[in-house]
N, C-alpha and C. Protein backbone atom coordinates (compact mmCIF):
# COMPACT_ATOMS: atom_id res chain seq x y z
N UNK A 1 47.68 -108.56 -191.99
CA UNK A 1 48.98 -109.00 -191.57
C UNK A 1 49.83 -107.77 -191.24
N UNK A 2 50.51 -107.63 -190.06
CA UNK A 2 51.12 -106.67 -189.64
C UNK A 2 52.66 -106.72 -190.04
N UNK A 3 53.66 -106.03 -190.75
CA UNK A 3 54.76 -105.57 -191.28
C UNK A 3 55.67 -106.71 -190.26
N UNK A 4 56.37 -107.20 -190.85
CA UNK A 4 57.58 -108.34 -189.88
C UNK A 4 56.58 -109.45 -188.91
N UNK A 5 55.51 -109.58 -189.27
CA UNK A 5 55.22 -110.62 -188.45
C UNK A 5 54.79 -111.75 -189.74
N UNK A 6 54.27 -113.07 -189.63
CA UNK A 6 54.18 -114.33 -190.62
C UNK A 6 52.41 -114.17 -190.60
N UNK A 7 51.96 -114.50 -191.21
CA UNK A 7 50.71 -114.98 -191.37
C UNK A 7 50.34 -116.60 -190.45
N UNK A 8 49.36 -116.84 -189.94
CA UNK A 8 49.56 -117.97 -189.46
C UNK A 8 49.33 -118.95 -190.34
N UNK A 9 50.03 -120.06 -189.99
CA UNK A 9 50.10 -121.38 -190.90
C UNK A 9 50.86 -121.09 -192.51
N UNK A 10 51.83 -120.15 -192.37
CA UNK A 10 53.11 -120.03 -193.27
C UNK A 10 53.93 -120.29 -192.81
N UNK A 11 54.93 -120.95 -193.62
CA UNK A 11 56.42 -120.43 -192.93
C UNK A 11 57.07 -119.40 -193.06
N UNK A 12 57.96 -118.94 -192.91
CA UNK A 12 58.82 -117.89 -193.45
C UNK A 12 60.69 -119.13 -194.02
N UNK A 13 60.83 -118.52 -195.00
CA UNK A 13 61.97 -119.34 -195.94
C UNK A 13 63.15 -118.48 -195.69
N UNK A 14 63.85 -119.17 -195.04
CA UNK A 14 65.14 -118.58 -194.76
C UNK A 14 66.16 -118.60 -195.72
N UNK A 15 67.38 -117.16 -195.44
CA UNK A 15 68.22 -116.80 -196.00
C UNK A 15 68.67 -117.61 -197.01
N UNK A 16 69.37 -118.91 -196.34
CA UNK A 16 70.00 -119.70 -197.20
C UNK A 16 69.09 -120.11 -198.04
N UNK A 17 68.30 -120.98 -197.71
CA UNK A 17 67.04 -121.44 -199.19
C UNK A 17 67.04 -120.32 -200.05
N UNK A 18 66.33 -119.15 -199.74
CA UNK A 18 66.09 -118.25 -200.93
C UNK A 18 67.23 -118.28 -201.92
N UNK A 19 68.59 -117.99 -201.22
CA UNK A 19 69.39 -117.80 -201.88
C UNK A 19 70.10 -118.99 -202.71
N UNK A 20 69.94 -120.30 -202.25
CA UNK A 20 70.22 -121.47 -202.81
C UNK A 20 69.12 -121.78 -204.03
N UNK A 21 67.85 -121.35 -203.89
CA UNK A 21 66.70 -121.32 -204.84
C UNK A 21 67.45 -119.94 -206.35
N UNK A 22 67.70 -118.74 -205.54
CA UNK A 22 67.96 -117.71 -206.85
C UNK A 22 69.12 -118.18 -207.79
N UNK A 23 69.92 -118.67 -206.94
CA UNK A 23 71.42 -119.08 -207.51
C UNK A 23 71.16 -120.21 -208.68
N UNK A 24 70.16 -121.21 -207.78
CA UNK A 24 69.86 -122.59 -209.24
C UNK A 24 69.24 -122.01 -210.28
N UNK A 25 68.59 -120.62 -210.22
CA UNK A 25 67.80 -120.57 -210.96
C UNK A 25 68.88 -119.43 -212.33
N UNK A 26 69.86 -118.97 -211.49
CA UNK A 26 70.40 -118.01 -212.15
C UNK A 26 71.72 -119.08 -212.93
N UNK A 27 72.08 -120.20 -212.16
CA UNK A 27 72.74 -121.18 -213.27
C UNK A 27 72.30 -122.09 -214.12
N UNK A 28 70.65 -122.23 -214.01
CA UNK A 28 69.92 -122.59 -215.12
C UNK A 28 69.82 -121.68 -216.18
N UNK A 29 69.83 -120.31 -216.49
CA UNK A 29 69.47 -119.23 -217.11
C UNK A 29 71.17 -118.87 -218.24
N UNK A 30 71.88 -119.48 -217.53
CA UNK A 30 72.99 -119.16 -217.81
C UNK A 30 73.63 -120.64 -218.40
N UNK A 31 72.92 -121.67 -218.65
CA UNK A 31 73.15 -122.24 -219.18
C UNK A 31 72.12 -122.75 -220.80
N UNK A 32 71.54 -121.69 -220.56
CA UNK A 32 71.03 -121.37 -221.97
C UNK A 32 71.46 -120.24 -222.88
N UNK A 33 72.46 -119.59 -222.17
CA UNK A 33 73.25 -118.51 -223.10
C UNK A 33 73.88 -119.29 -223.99
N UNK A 34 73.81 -118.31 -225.14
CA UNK A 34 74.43 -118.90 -226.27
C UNK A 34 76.10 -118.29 -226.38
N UNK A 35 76.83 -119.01 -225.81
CA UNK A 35 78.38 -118.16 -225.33
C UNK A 35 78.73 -117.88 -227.00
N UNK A 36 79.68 -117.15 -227.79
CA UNK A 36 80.21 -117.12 -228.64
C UNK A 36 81.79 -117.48 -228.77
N UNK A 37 82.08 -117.83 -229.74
CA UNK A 37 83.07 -118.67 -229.77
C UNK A 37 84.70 -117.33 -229.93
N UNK A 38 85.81 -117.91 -229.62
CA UNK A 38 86.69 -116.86 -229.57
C UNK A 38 86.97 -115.63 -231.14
N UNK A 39 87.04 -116.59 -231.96
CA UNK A 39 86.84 -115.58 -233.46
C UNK A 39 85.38 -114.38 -233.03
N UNK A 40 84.61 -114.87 -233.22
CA UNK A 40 83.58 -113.64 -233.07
C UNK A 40 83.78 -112.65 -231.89
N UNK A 41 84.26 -112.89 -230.58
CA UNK A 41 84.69 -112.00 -229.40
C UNK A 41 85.89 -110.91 -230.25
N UNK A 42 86.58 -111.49 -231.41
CA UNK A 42 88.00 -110.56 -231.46
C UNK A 42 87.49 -109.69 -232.62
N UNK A 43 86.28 -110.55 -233.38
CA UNK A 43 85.84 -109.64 -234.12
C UNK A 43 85.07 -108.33 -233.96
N UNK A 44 84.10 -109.10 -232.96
CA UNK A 44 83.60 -107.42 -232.12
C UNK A 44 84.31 -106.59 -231.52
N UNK A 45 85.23 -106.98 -230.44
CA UNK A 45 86.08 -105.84 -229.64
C UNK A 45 86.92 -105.67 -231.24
N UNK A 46 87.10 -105.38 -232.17
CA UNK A 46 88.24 -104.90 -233.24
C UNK A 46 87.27 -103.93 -233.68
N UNK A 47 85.72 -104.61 -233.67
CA UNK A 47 84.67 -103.37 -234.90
C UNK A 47 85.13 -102.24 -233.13
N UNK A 48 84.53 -102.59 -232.21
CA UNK A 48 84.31 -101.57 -230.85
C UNK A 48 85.25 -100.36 -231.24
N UNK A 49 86.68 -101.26 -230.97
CA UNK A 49 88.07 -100.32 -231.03
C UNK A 49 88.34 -99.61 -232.07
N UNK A 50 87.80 -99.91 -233.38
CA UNK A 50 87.69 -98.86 -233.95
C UNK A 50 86.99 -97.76 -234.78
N UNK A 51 85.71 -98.10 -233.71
CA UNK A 51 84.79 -97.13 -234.13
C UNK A 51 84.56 -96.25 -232.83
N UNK A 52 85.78 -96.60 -231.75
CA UNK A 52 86.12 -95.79 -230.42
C UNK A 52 87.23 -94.60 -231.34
N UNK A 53 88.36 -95.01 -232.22
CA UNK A 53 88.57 -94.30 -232.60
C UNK A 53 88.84 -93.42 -233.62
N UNK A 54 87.94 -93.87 -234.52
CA UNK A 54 86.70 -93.21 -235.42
C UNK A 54 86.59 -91.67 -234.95
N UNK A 55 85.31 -92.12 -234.12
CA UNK A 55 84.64 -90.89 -232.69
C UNK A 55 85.68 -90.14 -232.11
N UNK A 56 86.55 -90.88 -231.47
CA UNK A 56 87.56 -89.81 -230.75
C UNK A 56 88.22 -88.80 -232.29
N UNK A 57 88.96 -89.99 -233.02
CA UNK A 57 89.42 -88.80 -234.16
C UNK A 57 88.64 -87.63 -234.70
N UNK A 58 86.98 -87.72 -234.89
CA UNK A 58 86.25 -87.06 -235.33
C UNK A 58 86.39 -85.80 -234.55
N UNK A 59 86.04 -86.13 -233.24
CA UNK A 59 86.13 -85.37 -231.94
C UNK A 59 87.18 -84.29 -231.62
N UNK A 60 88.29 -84.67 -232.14
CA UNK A 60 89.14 -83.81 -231.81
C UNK A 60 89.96 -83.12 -233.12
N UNK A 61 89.11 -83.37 -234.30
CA UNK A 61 89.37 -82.63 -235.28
C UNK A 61 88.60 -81.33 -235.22
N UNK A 62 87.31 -81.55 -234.84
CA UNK A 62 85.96 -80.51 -234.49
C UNK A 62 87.02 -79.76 -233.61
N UNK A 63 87.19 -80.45 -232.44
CA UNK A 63 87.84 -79.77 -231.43
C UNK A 63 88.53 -78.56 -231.92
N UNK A 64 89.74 -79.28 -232.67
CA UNK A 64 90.89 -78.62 -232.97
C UNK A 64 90.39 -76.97 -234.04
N UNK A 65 89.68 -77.55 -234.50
CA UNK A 65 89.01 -76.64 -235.82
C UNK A 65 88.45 -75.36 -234.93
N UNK A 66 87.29 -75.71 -234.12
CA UNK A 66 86.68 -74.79 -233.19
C UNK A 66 87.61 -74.21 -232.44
N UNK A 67 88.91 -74.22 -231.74
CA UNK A 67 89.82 -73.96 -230.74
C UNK A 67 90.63 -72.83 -232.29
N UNK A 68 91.11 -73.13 -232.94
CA UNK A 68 91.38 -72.49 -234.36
C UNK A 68 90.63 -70.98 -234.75
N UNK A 69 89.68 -71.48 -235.01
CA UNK A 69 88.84 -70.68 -235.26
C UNK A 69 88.15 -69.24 -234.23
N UNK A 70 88.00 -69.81 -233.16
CA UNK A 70 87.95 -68.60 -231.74
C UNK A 70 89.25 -68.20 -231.30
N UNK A 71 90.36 -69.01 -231.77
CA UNK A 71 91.36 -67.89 -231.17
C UNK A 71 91.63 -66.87 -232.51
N UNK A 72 91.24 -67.15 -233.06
CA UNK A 72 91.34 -66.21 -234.96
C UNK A 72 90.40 -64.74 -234.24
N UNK A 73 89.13 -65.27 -233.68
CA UNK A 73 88.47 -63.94 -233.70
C UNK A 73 88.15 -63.60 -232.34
N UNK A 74 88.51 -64.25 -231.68
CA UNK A 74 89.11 -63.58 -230.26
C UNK A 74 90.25 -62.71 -230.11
């Protein structure tokens, strides 16, 4: 079979089908997610936010310490 041509006695499935086929298949898939309910969403973004600034505080204590310390012996 040569590159852009059909095989004989195939069809070729156009744009829209394919894409009407991926879409059912991607709102079937998505209706087996298990969504979580609003309490657990506020509970995670709260652990996220503050173990974002956890890290940052850590971060810029090092920082501060190291910046301290080289201008001492610089």
């Amino acid at each position: 079979m040569v590159a852009g041509k059909v095989a004989a006695g195939s069809t070729k499935v156009g744009l829209k089908e394919r894409s009407s086929k991926f879409l059912r298949g991607v709102w079937a898939e998505l209706k087996k997610v298990h969504w979580p309910d609003k309490k657990t969403i506020v509970v995670y973004t709260s652990v996220v936010l503050v173990s974002v600034f956890i890290i940052a505080l850590a971060i810029w204590v090092v920082d501060s310490c190291l910046t301290f310390i080289l201008n001492r012996v610089l």
